[in-house]
Every structure is written in structure tokens, then in C-alpha cells.
C-alpha atoms as a PDB file:
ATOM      1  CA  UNK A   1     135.898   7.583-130.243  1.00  0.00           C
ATOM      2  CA  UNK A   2     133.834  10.770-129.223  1.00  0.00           C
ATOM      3  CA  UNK A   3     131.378  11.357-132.576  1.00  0.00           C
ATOM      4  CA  UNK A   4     130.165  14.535-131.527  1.00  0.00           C
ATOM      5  CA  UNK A   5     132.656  17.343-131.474  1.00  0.00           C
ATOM      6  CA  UNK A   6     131.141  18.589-128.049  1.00  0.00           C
ATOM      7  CA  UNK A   7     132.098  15.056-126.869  1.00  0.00           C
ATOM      8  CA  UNK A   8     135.584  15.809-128.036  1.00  0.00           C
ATOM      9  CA  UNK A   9     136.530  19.214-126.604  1.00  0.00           C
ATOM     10  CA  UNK A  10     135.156  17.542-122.938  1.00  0.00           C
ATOM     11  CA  UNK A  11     138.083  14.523-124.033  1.00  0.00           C
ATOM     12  CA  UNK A  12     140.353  17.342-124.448  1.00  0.00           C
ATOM     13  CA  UNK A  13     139.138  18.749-120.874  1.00  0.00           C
ATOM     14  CA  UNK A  14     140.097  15.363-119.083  1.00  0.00           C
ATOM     15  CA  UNK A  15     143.406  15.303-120.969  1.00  0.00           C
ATOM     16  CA  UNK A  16     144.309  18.568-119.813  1.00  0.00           C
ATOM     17  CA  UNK A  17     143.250  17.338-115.902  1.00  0.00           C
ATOM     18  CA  UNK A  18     145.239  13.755-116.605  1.00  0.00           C
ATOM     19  CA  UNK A  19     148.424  16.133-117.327  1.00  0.00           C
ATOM     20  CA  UNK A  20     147.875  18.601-114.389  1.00  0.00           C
ATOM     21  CA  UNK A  21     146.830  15.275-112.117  1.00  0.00           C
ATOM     22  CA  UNK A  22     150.323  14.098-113.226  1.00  0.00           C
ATOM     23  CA  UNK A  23     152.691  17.240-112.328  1.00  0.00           C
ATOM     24  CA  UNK A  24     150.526  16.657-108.840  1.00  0.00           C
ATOM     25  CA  UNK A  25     151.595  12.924-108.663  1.00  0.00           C
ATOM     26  CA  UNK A  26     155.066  13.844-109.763  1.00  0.00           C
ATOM     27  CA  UNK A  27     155.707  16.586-106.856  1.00  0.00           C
ATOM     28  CA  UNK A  28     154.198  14.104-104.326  1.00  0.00           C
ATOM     29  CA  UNK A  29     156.294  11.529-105.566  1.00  0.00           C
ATOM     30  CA  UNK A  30     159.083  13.775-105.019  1.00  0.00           C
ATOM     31  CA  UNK A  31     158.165  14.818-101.079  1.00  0.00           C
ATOM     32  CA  UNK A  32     156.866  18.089-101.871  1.00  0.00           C
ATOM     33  CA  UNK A  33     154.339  19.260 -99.199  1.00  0.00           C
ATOM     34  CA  UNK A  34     150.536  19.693-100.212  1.00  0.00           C
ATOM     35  CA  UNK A  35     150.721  23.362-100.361  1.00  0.00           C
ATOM     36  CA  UNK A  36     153.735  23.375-102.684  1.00  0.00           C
ATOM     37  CA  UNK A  37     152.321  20.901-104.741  1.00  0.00           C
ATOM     38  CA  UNK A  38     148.821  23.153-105.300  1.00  0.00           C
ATOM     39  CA  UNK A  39     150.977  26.050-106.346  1.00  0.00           C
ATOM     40  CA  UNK A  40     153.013  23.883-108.678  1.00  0.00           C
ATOM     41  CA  UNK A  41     150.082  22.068-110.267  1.00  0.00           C
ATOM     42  CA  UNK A  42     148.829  25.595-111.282  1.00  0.00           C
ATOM     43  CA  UNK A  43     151.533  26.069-113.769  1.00  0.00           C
ATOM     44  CA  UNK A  44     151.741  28.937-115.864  1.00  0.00           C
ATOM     45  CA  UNK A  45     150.114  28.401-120.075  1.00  0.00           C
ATOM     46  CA  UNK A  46     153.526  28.410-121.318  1.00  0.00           C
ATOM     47  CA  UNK A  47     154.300  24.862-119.428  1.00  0.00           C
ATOM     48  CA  UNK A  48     151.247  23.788-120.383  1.00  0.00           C
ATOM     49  CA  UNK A  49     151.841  24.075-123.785  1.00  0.00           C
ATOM     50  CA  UNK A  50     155.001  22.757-123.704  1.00  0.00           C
ATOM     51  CA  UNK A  51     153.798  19.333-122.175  1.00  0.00           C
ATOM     52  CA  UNK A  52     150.705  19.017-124.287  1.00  0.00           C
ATOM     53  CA  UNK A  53     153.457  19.473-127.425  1.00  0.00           C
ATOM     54  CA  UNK A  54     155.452  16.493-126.105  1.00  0.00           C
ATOM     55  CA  UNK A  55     152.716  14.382-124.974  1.00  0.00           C
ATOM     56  CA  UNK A  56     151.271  15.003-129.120  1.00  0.00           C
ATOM     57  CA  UNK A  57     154.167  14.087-130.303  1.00  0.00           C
ATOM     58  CA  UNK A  58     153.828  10.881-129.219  1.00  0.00           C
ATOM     59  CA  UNK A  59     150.894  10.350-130.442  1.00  0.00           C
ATOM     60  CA  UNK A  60     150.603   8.267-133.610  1.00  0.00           C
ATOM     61  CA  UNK A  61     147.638  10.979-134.626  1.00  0.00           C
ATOM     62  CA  UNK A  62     147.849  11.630-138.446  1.00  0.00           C
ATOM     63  CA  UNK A  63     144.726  12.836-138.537  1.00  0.00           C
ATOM     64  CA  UNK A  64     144.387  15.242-135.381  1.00  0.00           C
ATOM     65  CA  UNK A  65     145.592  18.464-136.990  1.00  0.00           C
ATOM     66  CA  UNK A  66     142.198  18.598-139.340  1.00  0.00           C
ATOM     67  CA  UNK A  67     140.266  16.547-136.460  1.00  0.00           C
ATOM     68  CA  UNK A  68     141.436  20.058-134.432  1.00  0.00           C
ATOM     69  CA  UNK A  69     140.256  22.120-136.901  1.00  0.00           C
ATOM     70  CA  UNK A  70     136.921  20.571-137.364  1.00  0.00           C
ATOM     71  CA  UNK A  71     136.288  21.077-133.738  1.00  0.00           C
ATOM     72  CA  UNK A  72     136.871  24.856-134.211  1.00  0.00           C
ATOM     73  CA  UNK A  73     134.465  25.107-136.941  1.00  0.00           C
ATOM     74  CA  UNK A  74     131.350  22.847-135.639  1.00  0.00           C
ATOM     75  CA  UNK A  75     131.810  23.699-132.031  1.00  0.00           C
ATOM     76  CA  UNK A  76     129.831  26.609-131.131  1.00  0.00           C
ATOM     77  CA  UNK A  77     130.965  29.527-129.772  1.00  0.00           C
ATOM     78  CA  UNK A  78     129.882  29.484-126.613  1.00  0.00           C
ATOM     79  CA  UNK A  79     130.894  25.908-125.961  1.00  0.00           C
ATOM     80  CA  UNK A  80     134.117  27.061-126.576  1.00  0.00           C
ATOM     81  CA  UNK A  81     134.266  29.450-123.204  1.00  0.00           C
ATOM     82  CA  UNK A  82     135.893  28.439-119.783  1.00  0.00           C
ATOM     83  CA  UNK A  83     138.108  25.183-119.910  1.00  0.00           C
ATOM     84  CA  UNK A  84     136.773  23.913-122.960  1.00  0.00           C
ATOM     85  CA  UNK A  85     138.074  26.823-125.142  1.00  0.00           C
ATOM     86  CA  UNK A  86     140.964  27.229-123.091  1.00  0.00           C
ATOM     87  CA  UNK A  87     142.162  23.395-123.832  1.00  0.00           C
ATOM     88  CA  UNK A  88     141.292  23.642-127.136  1.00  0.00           C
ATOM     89  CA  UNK A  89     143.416  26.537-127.749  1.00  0.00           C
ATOM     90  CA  UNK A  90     146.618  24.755-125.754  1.00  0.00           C
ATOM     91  CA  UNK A  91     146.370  21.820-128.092  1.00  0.00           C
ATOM     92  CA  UNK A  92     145.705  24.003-131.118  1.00  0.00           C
ATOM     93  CA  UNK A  93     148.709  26.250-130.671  1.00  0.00           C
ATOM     94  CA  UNK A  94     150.552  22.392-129.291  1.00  0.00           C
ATOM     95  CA  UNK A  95     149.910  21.330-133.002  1.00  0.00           C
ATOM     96  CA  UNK A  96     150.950  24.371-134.797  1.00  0.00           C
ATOM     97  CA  UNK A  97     154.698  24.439-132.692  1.00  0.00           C
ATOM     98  CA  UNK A  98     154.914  20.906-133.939  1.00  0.00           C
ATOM     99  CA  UNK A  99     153.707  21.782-137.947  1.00  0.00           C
ATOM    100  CA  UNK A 100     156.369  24.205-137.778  1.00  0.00           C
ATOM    101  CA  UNK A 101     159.274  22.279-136.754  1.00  0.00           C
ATOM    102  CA  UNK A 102     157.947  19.651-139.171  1.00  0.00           C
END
């Protein structure tokens, strides 16, 4: 476990690069050439989303919903820019599709 929340959001970073790693993996897999598989791997939000919902979903994370929201409120602002905010946000909006359907 990551005690600091700064520790956290960078865990969030590397599982956002473990899913993009594994669309690469997938295409190669697959027989795509290199330069298909860079313009796949930079899928559009909306897919990213989507994946990060499924991937939550089976988690066994009770708890991740106010872990999620702790991280918005002791994270400061301007850790939040670039990929850190950006991942954040995926996972945020991730959890939120899946409270809904709940």
C-alpha cells in the first residue's frame, strides 16, 4: 500500500501505462505492424474509460470510491496536472459509471 496520496495518484499513473502497455501487447499479438500499433495504443478517453470501468469492476475494492475521493481532497492542485490529474479523473469518472449502474 502507497500511504501518501502522492504515492497513490503515481500507482494510478502505472495502472493507466499497464492498460495502454496491454492494448500494445494485444495488437502485436494480433500481427499488427509497429506503426499501427502506436496509433492504436493512443486510444481516444472514451476507451479509456471504458477499460479502466471493467478492469474496477473486478476489483474486490470496497473501499476505493472514498480512497478516490480522499486523493482529490489531500492531493494538491498542482500535483494533479499532466498524467497524474488526467488518470485520476479516468478512474474517478470509471467509479461514478459503476455507482450508477449499482
Amino acid at each position: 500500500e502507497a500511504p501518501l496520496p502522492s504515492e497513490k495518484v503515481s500507482l494510478l499513473v502505472t495502472f493507466s501505462k499497464c492498460i495502454e502497455s496491454s492494448i500494445r501487447q494485444f495488437y502485436s499479438e494480433q500481427g499488427a505492424p509497429p506503426e499501427r500499433i502506436e496509433q492504436l495504443a493512443g486510444f481516444p478517453a472514451d476507451d479509456f474509460v471504458a477499460i479502466t470501468t471493467y478492469v474496477i469492476t473486478r476489483l474486490n475494492r470496497e473501499t476505493l470510491l472514498s480512497e478516490l475521493q480522499l486523493l482529490y481532497d489531500l492531493t494538491p492542485e498542482y500535483d494533479l496536472s499532466g498524467s497524474e490529474g488526467y488518470c485520476l479523473t479516468n478512474v474517478c469518472i470509471a467509479m461514478n459509471f459503476i455507482m450508477q449502474k449499482s
